[in-house]
PDB file of N, CA and C in Angstrom:
ATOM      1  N   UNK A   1     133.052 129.414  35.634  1.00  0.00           N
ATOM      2  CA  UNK A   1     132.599 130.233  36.762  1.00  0.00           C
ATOM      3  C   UNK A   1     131.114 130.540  36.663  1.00  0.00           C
ATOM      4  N   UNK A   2     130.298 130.242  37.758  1.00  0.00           N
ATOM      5  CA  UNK A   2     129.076 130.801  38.301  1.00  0.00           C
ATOM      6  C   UNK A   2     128.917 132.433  38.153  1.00  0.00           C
ATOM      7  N   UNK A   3     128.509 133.024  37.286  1.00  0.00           N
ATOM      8  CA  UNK A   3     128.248 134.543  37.464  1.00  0.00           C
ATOM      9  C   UNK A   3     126.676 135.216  38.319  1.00  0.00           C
ATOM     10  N   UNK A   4     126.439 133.863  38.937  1.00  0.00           N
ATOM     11  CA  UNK A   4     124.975 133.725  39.660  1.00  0.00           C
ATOM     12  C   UNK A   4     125.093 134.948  40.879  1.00  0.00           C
ATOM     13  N   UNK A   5     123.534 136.143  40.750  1.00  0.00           N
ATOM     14  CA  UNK A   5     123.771 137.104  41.824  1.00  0.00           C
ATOM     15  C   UNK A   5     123.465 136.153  42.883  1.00  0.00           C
ATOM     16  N   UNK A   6     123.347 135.810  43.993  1.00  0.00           N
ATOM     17  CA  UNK A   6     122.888 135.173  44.858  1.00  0.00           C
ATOM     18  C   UNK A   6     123.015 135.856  46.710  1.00  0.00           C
ATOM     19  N   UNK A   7     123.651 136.595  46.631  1.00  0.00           N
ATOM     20  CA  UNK A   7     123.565 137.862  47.603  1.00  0.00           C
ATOM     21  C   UNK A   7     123.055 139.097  47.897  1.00  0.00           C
ATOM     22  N   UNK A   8     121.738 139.463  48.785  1.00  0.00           N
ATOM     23  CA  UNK A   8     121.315 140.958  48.643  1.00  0.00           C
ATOM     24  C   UNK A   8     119.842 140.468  48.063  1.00  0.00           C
ATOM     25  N   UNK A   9     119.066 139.418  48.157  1.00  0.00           N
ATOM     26  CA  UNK A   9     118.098 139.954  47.902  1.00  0.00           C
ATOM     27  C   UNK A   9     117.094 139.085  48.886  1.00  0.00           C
ATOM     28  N   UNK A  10     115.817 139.403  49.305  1.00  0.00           N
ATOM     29  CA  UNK A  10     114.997 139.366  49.978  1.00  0.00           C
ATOM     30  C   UNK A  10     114.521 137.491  50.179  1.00  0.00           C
ATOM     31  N   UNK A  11     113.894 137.525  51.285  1.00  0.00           N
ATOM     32  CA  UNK A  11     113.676 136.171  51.111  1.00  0.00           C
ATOM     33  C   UNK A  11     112.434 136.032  50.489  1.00  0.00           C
ATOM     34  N   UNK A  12     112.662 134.928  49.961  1.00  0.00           N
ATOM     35  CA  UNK A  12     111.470 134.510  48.463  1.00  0.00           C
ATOM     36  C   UNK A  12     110.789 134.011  49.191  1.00  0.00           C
ATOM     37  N   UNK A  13     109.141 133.143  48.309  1.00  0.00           N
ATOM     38  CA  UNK A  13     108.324 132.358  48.858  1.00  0.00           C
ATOM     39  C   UNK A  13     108.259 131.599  49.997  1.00  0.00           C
ATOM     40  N   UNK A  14     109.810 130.924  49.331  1.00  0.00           N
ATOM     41  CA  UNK A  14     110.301 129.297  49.755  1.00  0.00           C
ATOM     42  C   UNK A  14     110.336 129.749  51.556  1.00  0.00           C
ATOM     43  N   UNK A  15     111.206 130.994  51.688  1.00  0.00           N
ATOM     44  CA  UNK A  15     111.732 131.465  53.314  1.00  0.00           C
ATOM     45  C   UNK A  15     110.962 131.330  53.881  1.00  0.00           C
ATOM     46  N   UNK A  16     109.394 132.684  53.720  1.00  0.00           N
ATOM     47  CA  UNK A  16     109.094 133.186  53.906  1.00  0.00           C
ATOM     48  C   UNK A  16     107.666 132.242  53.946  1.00  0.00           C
ATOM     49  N   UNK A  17     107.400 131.737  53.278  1.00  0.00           N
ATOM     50  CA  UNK A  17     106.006 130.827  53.602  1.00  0.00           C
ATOM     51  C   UNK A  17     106.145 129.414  53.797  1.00  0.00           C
ATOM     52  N   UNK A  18     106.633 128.591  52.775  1.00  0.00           N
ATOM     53  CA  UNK A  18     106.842 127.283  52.748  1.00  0.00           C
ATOM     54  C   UNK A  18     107.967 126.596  53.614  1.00  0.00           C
ATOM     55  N   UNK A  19     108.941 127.048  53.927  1.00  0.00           N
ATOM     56  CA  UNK A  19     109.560 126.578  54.800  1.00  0.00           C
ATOM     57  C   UNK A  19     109.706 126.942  56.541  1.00  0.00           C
ATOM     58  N   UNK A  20     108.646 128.500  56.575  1.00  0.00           N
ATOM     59  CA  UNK A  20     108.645 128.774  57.703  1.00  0.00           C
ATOM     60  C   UNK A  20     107.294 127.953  58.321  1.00  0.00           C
ATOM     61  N   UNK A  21     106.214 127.781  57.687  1.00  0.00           N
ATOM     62  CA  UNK A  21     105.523 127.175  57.873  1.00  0.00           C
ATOM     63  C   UNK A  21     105.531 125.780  58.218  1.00  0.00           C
ATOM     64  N   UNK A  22     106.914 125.051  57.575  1.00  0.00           N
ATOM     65  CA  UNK A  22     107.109 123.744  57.932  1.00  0.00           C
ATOM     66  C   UNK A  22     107.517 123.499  59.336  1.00  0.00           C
ATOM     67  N   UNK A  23     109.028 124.550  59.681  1.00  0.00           N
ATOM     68  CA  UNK A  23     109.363 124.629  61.080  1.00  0.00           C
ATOM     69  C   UNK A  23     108.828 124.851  61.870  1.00  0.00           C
ATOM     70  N   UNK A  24     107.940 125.982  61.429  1.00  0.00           N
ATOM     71  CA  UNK A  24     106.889 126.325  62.826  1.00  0.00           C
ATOM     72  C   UNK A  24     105.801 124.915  63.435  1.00  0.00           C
ATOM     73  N   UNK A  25     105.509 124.255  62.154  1.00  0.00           N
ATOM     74  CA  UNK A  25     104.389 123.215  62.537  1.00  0.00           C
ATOM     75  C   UNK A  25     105.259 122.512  63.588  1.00  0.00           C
ATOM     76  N   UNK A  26     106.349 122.051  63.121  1.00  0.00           N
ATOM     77  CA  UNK A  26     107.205 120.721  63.985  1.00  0.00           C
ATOM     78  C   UNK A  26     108.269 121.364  65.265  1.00  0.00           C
ATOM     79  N   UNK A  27     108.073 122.715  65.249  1.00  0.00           N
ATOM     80  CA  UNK A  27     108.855 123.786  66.465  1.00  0.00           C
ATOM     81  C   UNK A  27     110.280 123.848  66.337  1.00  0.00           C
ATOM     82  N   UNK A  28     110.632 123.944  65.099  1.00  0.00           N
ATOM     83  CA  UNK A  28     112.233 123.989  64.657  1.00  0.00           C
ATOM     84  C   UNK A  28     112.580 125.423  64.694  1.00  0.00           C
ATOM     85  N   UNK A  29     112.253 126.177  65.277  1.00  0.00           N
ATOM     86  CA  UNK A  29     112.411 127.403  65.726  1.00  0.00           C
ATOM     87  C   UNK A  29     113.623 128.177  65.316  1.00  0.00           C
ATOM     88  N   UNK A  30     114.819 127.838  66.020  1.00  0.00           N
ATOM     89  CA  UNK A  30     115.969 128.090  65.203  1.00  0.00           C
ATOM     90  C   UNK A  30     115.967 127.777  63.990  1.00  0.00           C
ATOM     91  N   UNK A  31     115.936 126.658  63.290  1.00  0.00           N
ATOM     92  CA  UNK A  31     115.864 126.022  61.781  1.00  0.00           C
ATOM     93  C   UNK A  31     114.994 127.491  61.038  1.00  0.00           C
ATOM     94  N   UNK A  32     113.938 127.675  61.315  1.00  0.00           N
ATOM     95  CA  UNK A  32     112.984 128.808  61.226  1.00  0.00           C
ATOM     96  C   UNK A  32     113.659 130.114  60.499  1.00  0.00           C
ATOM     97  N   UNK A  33     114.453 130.322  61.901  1.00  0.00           N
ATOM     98  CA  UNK A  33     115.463 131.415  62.602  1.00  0.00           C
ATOM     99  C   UNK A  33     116.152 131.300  60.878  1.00  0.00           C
ATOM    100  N   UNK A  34     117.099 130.671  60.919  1.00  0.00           N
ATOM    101  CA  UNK A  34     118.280 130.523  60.398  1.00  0.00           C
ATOM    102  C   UNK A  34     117.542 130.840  58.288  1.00  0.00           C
ATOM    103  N   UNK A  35     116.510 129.875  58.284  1.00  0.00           N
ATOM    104  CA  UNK A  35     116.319 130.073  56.477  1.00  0.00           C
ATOM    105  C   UNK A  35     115.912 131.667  56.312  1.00  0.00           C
ATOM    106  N   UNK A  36     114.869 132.227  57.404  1.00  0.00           N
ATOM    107  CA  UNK A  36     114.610 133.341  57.167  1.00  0.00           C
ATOM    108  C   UNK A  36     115.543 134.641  57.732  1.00  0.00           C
ATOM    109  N   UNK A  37     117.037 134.464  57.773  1.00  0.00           N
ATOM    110  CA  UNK A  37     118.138 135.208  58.499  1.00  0.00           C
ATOM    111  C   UNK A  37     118.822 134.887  57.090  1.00  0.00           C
ATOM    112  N   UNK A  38     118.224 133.901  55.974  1.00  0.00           N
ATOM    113  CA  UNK A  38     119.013 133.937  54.384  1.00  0.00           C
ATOM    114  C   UNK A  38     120.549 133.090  54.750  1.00  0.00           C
ATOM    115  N   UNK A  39     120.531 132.556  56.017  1.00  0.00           N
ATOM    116  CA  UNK A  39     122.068 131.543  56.153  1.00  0.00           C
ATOM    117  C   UNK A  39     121.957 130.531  54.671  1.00  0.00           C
ATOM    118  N   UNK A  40     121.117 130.309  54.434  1.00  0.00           N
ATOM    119  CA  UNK A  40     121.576 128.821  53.398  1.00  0.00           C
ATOM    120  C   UNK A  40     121.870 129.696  52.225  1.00  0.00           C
ATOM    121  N   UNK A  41     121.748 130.612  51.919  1.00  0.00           N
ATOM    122  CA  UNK A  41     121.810 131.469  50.995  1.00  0.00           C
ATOM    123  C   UNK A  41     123.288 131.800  50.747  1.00  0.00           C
ATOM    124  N   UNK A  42     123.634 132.634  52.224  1.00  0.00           N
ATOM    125  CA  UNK A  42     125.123 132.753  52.595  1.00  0.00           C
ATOM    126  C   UNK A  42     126.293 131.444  51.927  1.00  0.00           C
ATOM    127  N   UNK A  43     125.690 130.321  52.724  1.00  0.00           N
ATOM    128  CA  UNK A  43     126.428 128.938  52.373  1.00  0.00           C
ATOM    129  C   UNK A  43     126.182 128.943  50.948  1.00  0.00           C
ATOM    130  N   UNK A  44     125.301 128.714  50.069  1.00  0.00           N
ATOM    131  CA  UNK A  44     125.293 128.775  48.969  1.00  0.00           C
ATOM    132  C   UNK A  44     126.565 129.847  47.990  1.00  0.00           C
ATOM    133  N   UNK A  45     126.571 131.016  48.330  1.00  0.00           N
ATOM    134  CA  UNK A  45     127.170 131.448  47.912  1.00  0.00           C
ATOM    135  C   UNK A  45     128.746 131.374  47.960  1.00  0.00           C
ATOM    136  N   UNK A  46     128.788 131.035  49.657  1.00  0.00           N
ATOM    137  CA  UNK A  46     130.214 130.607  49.905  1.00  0.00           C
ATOM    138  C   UNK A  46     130.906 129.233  49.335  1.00  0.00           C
ATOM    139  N   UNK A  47     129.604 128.602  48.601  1.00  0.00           N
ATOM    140  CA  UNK A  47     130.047 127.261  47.736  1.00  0.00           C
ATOM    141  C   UNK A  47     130.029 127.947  46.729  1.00  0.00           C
ATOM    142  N   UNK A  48     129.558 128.913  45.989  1.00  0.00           N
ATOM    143  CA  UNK A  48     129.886 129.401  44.475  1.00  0.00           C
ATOM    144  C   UNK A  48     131.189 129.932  44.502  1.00  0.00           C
ATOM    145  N   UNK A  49     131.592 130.360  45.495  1.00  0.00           N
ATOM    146  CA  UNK A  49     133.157 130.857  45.481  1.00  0.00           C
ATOM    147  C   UNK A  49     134.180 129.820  45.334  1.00  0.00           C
ATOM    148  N   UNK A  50     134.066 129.039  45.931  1.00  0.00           N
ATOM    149  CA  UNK A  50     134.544 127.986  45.925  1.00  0.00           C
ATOM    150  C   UNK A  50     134.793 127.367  45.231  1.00  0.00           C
ATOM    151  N   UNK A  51     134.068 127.071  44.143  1.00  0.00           N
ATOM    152  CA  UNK A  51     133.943 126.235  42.742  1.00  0.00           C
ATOM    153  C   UNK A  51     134.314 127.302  41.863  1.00  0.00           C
ATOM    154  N   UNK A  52     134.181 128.559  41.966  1.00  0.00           N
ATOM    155  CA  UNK A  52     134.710 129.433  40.978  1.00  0.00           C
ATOM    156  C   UNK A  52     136.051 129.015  41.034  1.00  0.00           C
ATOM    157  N   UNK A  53     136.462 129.378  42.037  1.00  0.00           N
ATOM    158  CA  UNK A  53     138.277 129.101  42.690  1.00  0.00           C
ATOM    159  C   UNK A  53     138.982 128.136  42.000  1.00  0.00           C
ATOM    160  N   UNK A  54     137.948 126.855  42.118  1.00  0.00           N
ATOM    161  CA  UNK A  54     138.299 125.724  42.164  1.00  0.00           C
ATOM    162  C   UNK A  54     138.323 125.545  40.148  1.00  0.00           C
ATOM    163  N   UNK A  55     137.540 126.478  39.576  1.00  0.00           N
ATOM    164  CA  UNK A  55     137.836 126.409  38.551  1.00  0.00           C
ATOM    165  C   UNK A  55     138.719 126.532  37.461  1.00  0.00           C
ATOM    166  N   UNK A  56     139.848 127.891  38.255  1.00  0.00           N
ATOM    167  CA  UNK A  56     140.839 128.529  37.805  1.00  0.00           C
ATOM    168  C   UNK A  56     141.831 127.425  37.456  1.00  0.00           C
ATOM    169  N   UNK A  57     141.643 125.856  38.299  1.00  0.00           N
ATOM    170  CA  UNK A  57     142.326 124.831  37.913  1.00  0.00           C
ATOM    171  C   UNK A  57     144.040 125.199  39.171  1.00  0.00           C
ATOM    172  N   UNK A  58     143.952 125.639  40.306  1.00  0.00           N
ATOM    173  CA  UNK A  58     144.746 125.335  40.955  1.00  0.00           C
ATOM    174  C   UNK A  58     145.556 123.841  41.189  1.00  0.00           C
ATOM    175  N   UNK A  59     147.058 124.169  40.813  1.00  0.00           N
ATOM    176  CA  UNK A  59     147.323 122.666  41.055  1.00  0.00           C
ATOM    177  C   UNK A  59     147.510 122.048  42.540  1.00  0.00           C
ATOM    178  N   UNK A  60     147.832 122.790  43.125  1.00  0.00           N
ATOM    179  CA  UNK A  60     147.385 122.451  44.747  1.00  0.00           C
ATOM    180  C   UNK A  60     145.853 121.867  45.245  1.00  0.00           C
ATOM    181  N   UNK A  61     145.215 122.301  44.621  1.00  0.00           N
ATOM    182  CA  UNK A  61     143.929 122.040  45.124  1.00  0.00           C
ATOM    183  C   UNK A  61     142.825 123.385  45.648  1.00  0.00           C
ATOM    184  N   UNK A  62     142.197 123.427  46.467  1.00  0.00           N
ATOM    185  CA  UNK A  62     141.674 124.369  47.393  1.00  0.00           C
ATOM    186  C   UNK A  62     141.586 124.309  48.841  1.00  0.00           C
ATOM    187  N   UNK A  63     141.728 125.045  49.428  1.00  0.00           N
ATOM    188  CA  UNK A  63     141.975 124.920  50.951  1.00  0.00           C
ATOM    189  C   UNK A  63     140.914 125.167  51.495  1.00  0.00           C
ATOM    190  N   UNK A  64     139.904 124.193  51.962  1.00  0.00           N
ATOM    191  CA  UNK A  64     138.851 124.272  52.803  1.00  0.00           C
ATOM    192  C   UNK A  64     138.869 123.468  53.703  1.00  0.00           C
ATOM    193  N   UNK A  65     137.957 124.055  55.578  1.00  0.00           N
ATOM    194  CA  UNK A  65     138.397 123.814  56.645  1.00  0.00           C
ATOM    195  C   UNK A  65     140.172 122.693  56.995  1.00  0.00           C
ATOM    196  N   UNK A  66     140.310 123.836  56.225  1.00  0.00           N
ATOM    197  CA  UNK A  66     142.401 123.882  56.769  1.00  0.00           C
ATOM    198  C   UNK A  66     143.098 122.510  56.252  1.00  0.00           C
ATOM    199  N   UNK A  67     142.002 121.659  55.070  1.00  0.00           N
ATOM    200  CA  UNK A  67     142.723 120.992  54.315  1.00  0.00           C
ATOM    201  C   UNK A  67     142.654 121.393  52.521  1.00  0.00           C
ATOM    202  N   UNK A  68     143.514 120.327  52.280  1.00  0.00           N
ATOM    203  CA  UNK A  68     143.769 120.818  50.718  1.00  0.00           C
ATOM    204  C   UNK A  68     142.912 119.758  49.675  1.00  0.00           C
ATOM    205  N   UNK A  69     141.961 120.114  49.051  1.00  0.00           N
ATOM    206  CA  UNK A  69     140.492 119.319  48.652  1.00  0.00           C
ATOM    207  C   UNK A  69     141.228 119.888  46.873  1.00  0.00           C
ATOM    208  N   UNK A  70     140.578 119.024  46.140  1.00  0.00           N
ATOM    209  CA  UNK A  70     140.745 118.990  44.856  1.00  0.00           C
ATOM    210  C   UNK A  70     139.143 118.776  44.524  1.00  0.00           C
ATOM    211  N   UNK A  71     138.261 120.169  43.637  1.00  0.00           N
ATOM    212  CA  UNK A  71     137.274 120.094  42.656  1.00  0.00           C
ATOM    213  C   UNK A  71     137.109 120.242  41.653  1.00  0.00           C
ATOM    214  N   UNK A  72     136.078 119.482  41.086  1.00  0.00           N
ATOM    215  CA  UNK A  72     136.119 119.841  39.539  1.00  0.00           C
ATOM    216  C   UNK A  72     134.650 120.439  39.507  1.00  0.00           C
ATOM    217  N   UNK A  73     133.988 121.604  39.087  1.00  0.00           N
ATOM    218  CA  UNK A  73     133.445 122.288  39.311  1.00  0.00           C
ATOM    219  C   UNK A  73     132.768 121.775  37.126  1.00  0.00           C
ATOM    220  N   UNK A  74     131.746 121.531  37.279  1.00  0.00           N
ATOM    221  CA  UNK A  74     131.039 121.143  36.188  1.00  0.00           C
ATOM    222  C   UNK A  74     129.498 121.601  36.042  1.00  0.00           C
ATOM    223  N   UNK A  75     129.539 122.363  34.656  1.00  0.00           N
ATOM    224  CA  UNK A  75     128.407 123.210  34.581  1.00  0.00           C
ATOM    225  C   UNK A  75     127.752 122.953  33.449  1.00  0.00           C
ATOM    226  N   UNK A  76     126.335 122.590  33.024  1.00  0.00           N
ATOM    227  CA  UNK A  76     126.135 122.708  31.923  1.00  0.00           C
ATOM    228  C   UNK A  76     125.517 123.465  31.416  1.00  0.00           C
ATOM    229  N   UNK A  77     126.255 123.706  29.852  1.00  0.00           N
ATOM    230  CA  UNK A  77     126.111 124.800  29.342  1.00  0.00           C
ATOM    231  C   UNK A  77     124.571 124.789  28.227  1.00  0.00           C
ATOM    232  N   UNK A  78     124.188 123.994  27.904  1.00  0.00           N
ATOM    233  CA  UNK A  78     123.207 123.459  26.981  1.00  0.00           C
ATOM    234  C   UNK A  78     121.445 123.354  27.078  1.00  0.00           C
ATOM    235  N   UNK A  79     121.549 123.828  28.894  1.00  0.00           N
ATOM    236  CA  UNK A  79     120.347 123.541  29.370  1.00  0.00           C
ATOM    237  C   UNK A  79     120.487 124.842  30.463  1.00  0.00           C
ATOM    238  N   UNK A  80     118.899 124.896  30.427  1.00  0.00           N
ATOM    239  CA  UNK A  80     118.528 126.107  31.150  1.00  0.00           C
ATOM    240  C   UNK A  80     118.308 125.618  33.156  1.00  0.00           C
ATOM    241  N   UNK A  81     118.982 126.436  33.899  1.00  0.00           N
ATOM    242  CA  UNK A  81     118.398 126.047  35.091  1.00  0.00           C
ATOM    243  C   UNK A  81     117.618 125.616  35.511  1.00  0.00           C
ATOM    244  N   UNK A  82     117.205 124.395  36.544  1.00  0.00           N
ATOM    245  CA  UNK A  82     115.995 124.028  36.747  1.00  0.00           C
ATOM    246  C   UNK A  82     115.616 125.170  37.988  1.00  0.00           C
ATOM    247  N   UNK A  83     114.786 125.535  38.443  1.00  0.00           N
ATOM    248  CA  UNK A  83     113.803 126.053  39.190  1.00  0.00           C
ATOM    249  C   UNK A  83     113.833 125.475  40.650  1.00  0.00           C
ATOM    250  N   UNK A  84     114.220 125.687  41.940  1.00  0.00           N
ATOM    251  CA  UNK A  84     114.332 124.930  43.016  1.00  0.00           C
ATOM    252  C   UNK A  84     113.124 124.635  43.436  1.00  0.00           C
ATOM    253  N   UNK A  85     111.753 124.827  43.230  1.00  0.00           N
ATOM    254  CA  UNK A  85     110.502 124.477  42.866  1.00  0.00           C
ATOM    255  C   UNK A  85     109.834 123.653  42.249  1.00  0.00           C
ATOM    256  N   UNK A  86     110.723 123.185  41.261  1.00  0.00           N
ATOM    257  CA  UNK A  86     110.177 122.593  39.740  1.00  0.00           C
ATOM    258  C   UNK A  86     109.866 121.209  40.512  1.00  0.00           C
ATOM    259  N   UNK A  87     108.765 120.687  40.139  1.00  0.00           N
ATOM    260  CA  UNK A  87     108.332 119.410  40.322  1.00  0.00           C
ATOM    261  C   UNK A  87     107.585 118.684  39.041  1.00  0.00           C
ATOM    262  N   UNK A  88     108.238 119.149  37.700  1.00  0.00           N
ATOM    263  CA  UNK A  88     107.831 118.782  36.747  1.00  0.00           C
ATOM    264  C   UNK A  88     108.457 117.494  36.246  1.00  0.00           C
ATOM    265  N   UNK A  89     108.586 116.472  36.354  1.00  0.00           N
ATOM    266  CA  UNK A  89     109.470 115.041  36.554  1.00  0.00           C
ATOM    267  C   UNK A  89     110.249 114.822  35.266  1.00  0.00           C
ATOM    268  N   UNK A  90     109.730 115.784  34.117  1.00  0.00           N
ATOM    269  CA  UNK A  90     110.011 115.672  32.591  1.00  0.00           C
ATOM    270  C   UNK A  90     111.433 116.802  32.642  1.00  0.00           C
ATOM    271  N   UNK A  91     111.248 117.637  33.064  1.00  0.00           N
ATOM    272  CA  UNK A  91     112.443 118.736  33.436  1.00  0.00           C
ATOM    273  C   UNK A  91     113.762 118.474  34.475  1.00  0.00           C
ATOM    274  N   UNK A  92     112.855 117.802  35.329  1.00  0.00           N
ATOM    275  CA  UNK A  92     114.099 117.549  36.582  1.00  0.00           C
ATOM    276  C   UNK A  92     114.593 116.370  35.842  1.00  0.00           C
ATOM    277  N   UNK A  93     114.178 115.571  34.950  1.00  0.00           N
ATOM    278  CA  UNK A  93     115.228 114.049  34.465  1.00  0.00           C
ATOM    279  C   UNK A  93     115.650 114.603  33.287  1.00  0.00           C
ATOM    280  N   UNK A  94     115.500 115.605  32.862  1.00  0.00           N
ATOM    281  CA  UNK A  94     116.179 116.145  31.743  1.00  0.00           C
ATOM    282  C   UNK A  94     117.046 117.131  31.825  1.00  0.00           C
ATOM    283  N   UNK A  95     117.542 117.949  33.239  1.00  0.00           N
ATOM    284  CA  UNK A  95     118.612 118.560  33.899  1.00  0.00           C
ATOM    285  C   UNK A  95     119.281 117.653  34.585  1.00  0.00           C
ATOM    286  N   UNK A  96     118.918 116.356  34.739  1.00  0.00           N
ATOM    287  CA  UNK A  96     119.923 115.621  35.311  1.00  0.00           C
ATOM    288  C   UNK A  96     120.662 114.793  34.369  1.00  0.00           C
ATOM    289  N   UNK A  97     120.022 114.546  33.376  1.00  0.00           N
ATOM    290  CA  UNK A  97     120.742 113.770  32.060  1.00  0.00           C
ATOM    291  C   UNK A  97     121.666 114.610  31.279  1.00  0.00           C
ATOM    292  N   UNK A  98     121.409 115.923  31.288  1.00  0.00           N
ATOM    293  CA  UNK A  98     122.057 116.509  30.510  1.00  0.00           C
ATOM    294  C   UNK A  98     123.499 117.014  32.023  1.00  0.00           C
ATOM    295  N   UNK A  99     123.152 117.111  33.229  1.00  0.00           N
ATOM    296  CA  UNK A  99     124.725 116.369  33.785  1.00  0.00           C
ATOM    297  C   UNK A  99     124.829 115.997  34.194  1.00  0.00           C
ATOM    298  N   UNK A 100     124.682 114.789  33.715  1.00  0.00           N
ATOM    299  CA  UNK A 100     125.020 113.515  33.626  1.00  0.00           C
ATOM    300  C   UNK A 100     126.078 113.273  32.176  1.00  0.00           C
ATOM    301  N   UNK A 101     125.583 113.593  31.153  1.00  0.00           N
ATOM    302  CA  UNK A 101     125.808 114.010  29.921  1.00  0.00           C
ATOM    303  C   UNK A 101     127.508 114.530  30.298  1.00  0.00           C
ATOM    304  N   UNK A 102     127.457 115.750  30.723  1.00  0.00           N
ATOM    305  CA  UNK A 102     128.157 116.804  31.171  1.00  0.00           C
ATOM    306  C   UNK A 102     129.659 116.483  31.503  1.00  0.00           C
ATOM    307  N   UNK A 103     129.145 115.413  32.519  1.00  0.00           N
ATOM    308  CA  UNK A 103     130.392 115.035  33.521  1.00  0.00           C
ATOM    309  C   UNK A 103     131.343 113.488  32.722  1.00  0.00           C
ATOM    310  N   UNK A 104     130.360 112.623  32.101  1.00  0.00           N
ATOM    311  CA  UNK A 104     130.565 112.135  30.746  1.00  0.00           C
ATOM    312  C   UNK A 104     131.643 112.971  29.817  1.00  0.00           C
ATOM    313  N   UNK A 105     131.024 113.828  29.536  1.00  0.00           N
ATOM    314  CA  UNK A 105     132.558 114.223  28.001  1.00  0.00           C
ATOM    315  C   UNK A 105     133.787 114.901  28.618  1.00  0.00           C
ATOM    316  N   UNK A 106     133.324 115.165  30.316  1.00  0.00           N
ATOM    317  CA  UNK A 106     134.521 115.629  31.065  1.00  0.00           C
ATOM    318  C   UNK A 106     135.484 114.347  31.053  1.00  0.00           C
ATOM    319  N   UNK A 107     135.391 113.416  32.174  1.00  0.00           N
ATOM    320  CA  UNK A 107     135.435 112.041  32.485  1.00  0.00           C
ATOM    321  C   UNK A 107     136.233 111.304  31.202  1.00  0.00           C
ATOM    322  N   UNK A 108     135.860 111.175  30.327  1.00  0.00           N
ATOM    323  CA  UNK A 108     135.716 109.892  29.265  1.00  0.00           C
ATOM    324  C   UNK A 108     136.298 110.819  27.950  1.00  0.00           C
TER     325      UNK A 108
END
């Protein structure tokens, strides 16, 4: 399980400068609307529930939009979050190897 707060707090940089700035240039107005109203945030979180759920190891599966979906919810434990920012190419291939790694000793 994700113990990630991800609800209740303000919009960051990303909302608030860098991505409003993108919509506004190209007139995505709603799009605009919607990052700085914190929706992807919402969705985000409503996928952490989800995978929590999905972790408990239900043998049915999980019931999303009114079918029955089977996840395996894989986290690694060994490495520190990357940064949704990070454009450091040495970090982002080294959070992806390690799950990559991850899903490996699940798998196999």
């Amino acid at each position: 399980p994700d113990p990630c707060q991800v609800l209740g707090n303000d919009p960051g940089i990303f909302e608030t400068t860098i991505a409003k700035k993108f919509f506004l240039k190209y007139s995505h107005y709603n799009a605009k609307d919607w990052i700085l109203n914190m929706q992807h945030i919402r969705i985000y979180a409503e996928d952490i529930i989800r995978l929590n759920d999905a972790s408990k190891g239900p043998i049915d599966g999980v019931i999303y939009n009114s079918r029955n979906i089977h996840i395996l919810p894989v986290a690694c434990q060994s490495s520190s979050e990357i940064n949704q920012l990070e454009n450091n190419r040495n970090k982002i291939l080294t959070g992806v190897k390690d799950g990559a790694k991850r899903v490996l000793d699940i798998v196999l």
